[in-house]
Protein backbone atom coordinates (compact mmCIF):
# COMPACT_ATOMS: atom_id res chain seq x y z
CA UNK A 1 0.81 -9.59 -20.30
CA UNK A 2 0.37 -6.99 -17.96
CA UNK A 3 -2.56 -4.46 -18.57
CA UNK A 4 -1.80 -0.69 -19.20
CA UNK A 5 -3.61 0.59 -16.24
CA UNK A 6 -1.72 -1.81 -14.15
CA UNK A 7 1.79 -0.65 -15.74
CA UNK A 8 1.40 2.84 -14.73
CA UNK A 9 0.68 1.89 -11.28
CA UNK A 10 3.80 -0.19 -10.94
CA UNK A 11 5.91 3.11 -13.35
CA UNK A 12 4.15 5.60 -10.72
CA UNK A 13 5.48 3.30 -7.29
CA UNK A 14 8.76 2.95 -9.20
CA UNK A 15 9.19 6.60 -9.85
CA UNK A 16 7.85 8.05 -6.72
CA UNK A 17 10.16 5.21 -4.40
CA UNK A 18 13.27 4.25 -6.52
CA UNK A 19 13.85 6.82 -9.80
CA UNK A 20 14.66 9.69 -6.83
CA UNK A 21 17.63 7.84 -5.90
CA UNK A 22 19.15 6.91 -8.95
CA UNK A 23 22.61 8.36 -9.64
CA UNK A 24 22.41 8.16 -13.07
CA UNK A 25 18.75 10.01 -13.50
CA UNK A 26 19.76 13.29 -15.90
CA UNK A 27 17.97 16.41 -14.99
CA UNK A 28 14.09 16.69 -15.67
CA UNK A 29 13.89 13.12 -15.85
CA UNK A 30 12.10 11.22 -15.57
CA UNK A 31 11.58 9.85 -18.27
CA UNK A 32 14.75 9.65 -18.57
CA UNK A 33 14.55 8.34 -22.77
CA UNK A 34 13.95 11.60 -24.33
CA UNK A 35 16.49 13.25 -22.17
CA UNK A 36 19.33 10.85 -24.21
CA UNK A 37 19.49 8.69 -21.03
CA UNK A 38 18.21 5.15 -22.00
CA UNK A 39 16.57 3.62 -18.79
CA UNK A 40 16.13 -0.30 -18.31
CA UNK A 41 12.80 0.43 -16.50
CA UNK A 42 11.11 2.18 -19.16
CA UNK A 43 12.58 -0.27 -21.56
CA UNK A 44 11.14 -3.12 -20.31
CA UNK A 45 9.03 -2.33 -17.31
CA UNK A 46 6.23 -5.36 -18.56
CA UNK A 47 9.33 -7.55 -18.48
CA UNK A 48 10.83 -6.76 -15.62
CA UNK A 49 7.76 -6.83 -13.26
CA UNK A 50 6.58 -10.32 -14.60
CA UNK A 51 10.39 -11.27 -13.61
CA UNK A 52 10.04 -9.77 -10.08
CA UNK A 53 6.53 -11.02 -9.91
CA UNK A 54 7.51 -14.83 -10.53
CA UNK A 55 9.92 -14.88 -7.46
CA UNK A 56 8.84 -14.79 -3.77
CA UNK A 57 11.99 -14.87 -1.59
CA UNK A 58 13.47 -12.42 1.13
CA UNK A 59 16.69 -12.41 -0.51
CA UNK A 60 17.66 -10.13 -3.35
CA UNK A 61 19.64 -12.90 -5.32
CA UNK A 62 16.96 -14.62 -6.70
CA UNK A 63 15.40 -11.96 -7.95
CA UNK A 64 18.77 -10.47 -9.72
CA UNK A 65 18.54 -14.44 -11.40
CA UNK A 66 14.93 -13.99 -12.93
CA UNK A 67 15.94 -10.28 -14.06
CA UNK A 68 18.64 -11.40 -16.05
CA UNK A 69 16.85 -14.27 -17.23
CA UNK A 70 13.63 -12.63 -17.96
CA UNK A 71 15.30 -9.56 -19.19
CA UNK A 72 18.30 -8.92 -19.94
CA UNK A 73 18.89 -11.98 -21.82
CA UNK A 74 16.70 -10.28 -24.30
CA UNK A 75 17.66 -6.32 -24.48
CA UNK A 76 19.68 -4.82 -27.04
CA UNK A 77 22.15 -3.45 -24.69
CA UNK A 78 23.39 -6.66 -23.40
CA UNK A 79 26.96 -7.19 -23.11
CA UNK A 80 27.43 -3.12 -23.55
CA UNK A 81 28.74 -2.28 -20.12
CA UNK A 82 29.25 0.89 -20.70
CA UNK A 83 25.74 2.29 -21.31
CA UNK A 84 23.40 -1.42 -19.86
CA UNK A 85 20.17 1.06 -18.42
CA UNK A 86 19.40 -1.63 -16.30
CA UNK A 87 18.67 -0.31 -12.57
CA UNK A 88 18.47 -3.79 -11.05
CA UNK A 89 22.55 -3.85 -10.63
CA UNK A 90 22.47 -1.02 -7.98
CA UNK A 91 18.44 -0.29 -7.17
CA UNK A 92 17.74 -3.87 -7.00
CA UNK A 93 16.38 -3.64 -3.56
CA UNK A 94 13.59 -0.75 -4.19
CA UNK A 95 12.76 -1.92 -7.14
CA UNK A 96 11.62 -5.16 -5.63
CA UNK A 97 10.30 -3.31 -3.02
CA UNK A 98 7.34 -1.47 -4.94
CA UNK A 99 6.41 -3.65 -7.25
CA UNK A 100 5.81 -6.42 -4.54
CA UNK A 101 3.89 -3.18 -2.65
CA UNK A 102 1.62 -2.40 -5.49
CA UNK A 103 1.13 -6.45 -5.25
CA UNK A 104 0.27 -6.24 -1.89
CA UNK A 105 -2.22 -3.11 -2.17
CA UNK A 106 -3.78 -4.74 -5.22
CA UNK A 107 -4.60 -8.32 -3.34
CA UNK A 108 -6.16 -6.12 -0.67
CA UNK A 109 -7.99 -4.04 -2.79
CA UNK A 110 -9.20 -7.39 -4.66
CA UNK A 111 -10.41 -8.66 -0.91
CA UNK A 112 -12.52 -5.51 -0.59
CA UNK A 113 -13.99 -5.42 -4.09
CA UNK A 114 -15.34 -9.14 -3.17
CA UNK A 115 -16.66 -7.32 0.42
CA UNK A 116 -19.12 -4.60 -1.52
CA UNK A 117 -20.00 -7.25 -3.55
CA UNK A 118 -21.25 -9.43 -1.48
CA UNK A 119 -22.94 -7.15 1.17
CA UNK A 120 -26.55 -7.85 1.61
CA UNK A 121 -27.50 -4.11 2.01
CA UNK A 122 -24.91 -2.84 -0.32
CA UNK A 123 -27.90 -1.32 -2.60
CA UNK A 124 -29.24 1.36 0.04
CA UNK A 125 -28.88 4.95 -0.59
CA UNK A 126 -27.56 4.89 3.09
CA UNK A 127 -24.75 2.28 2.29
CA UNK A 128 -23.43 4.40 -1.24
CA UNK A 129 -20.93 6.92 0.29
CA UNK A 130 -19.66 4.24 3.00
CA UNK A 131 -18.80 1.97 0.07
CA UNK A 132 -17.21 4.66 -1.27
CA UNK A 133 -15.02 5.13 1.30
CA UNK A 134 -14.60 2.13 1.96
CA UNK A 135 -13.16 1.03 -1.40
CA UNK A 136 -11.08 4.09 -1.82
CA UNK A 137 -8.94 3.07 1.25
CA UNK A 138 -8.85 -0.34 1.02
CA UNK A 139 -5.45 -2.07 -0.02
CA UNK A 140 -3.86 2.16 0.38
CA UNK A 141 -1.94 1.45 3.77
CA UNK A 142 0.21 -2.02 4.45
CA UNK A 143 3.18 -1.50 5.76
CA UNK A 144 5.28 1.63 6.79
CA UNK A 145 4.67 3.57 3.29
CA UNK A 146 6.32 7.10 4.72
CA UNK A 147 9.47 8.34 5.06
CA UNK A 148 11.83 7.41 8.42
CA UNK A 149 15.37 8.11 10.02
CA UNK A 150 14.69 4.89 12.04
CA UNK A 151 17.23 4.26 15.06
CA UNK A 152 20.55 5.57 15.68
CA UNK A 153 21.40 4.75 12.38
CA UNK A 154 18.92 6.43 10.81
CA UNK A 155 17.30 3.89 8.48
CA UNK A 156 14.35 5.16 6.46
CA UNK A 157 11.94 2.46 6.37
CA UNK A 158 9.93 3.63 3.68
CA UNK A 159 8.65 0.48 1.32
CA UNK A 160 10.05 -1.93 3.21
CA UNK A 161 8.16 -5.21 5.22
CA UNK A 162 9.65 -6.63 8.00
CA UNK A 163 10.89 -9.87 6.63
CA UNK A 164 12.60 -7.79 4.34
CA UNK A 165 14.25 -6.09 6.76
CA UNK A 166 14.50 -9.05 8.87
CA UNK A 167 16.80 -10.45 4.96
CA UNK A 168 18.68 -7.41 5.67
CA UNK A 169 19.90 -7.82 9.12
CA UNK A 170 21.24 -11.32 8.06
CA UNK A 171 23.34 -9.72 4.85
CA UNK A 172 24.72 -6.75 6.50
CA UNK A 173 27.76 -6.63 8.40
CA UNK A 174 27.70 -7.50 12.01
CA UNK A 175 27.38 -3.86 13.77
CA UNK A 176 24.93 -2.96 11.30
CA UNK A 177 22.26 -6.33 12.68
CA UNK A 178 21.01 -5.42 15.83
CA UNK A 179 19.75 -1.83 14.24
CA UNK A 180 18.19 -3.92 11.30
CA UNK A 181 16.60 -6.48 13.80
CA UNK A 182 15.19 -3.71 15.59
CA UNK A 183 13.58 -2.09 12.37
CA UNK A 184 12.11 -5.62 11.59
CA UNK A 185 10.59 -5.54 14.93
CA UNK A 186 9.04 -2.09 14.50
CA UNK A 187 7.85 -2.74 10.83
CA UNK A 188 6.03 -5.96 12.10
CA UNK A 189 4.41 -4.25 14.55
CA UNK A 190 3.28 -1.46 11.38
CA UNK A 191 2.37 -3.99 9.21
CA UNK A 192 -0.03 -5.75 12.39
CA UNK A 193 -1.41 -2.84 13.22
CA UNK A 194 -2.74 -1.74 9.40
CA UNK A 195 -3.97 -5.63 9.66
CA UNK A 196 -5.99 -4.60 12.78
CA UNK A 197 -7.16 -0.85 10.78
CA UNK A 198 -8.34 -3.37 7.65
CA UNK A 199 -10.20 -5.83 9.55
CA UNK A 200 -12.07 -2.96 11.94
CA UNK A 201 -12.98 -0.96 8.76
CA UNK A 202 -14.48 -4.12 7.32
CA UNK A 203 -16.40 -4.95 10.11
CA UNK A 204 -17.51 -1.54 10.16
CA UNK A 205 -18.78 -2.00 6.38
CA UNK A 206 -20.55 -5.38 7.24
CA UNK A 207 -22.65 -3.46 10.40
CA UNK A 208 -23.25 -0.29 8.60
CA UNK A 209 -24.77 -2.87 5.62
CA UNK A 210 -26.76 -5.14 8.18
CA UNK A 211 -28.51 -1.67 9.76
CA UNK A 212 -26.10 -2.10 13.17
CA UNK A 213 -25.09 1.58 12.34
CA UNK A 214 -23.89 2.07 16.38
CA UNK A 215 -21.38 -0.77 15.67
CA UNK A 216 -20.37 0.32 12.55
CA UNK A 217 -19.28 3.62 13.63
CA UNK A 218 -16.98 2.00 16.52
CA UNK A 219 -15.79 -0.24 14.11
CA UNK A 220 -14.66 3.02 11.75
CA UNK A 221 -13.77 4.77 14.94
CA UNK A 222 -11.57 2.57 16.26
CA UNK A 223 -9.81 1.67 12.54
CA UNK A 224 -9.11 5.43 12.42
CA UNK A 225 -7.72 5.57 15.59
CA UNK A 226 -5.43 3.13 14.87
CA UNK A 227 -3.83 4.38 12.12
CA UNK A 228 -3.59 7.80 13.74
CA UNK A 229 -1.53 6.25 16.96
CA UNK A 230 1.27 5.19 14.62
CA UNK A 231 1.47 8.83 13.27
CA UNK A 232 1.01 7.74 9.69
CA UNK A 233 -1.34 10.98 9.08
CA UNK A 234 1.30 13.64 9.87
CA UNK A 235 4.30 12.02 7.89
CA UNK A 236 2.57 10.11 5.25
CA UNK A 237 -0.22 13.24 3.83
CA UNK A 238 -2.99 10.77 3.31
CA UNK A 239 -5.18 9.16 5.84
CA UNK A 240 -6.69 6.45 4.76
CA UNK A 241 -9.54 5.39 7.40
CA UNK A 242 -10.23 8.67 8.34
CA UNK A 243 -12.94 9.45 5.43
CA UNK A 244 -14.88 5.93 6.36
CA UNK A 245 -15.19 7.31 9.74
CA UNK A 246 -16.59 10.48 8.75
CA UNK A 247 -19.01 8.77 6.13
CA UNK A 248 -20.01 5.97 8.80
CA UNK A 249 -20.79 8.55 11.77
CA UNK A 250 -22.35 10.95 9.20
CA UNK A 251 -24.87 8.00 8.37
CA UNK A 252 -25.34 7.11 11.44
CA UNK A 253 -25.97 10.26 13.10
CA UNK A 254 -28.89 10.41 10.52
CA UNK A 255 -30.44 7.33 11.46
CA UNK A 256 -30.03 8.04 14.94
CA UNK A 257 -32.61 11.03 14.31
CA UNK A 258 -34.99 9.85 12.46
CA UNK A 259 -35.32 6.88 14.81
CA UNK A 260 -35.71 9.79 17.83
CA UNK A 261 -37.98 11.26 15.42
CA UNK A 262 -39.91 8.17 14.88
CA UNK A 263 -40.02 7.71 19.00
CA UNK A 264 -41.32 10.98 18.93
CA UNK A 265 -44.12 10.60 16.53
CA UNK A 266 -45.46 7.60 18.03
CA UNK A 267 -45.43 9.27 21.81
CA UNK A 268 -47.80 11.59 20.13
CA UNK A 269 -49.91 9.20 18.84
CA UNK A 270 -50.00 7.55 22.50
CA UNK A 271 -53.36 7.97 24.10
């Protein structure tokens, strides 16, 4: 069974992605319970991640199977048409969409947990704030997480990966594909380049802990500047890479004294 610390992650990604767009969301919700309107995700939101969680496909069918396996077969309201709170019928798709991206940012986070961890030099006063910084953005940006009007038809992006749009552009009807193909090309191209950001910050983290602290900063320079040539900073609020840059360069900038300081010192000391 899920933990409760996980659940609110997945209630927050469902709220702040899918709940906005539900027609059937009363005023001031959510929650959506005490305002009279019973709500299949706050029902059985353990349930119906585990169900989402157990499929891996880019079509939405399968996952409507496990849902109604997992989860409806088992709520009270089954067979009451009239009032079933179930949002996978008609939010199917964004439902699907953050869980599997709280997924993804937890695996990531996982990977750079097991990165501190296992740094040599990850016990240095010089190496706490990096860490810091480090761990607070890893896993935070995947894929495009901020709002689009993609193409001439407009398509806002937001949550989705590529091969899910990629599932799209086979599904839709035909004068709909080539705008969906061309999203899937732009959201791999997203999703590569917050691979690139990832790797550069951890390489960054690995210099900074070996004492390579002119490496580490281009490392964090250059994961920075990636993110910030997609725009992500100006649409999406939160930079991610942009406080391991500051904390790497503000480090380094203080070794890079005290070694001049050091060269200093011992040019005195020279006969």
């Amino acid at each position: 069974m899920i933990a409760g610390p996980q659940l609110q992650e997945y209630l927050d990604e469902i709220r702040q992605e899918v709940c906005g767009r539900c027609v059937e969301r009363p005023y001031g919700g959510p929650p959506c319970g005490p305002l009279g309107k019973p709500c299949g995700v706050e029902l059985h939101l353990p349930q119906l991640v585990e169900s989402v969680r157990q499929v891996h496909s880019d079509l939405i069918g399968p996952y409507l199977a496990a849902n109604r396996s997992e989860v409806c077969e088992h709520c009270p309201y089954l067979h009451h048409a009239d009032c079933c709170p179930c949002p996978m019928d008609s939010l199917a798709v964004l439902v699907v969409e953050a869980i599997e991206a709280v997924d993804r940012r937890r695996q990531q986070r996982g990977h750079g947990a097991e990165v501190i961890a296992t740094l040599p030099g990850r016990g240095r006063p010089d190496m706490a704030e990096v860490s810091r910084a480090y761990e607070a953005a890893v896993g935070r940006w995947v894929d495009c997480d901020w709002p689009t009007a993609f193409g001439p038809a407009a398509l806002d992006l937001q949550g989705l990966t590529a091969a899910e749009a990629e599932a799209r552009a086979v599904e839709v009807p035909a004068e709909q594909r080539r705008d969906w193909e061309a999203a899937a090309r732009w959201l791999r191209e997203v999703e590569r380049r917050a691979g690139e950001a990832e790797t550069e910050a951890e390489l960054a983290v690995r210099a900074a802990a070996a004492g390579d602290w002119a490496q580490a900063a281009e490392h964090a320079w250059v994961a920075w500047s990636i993110e910030f040539s997609t725009g992500r900073p100006f649409r999406q609020g939160a930079p991610t890479w942009q406080q391991l840059y500051k904390a790497v360069a503000a480090a380094a900038r203080v070794h890079s004294e005290r070694e001049a300081a050091e060269l200093i010192q011992v040019s005195i000391r020279l006969p």
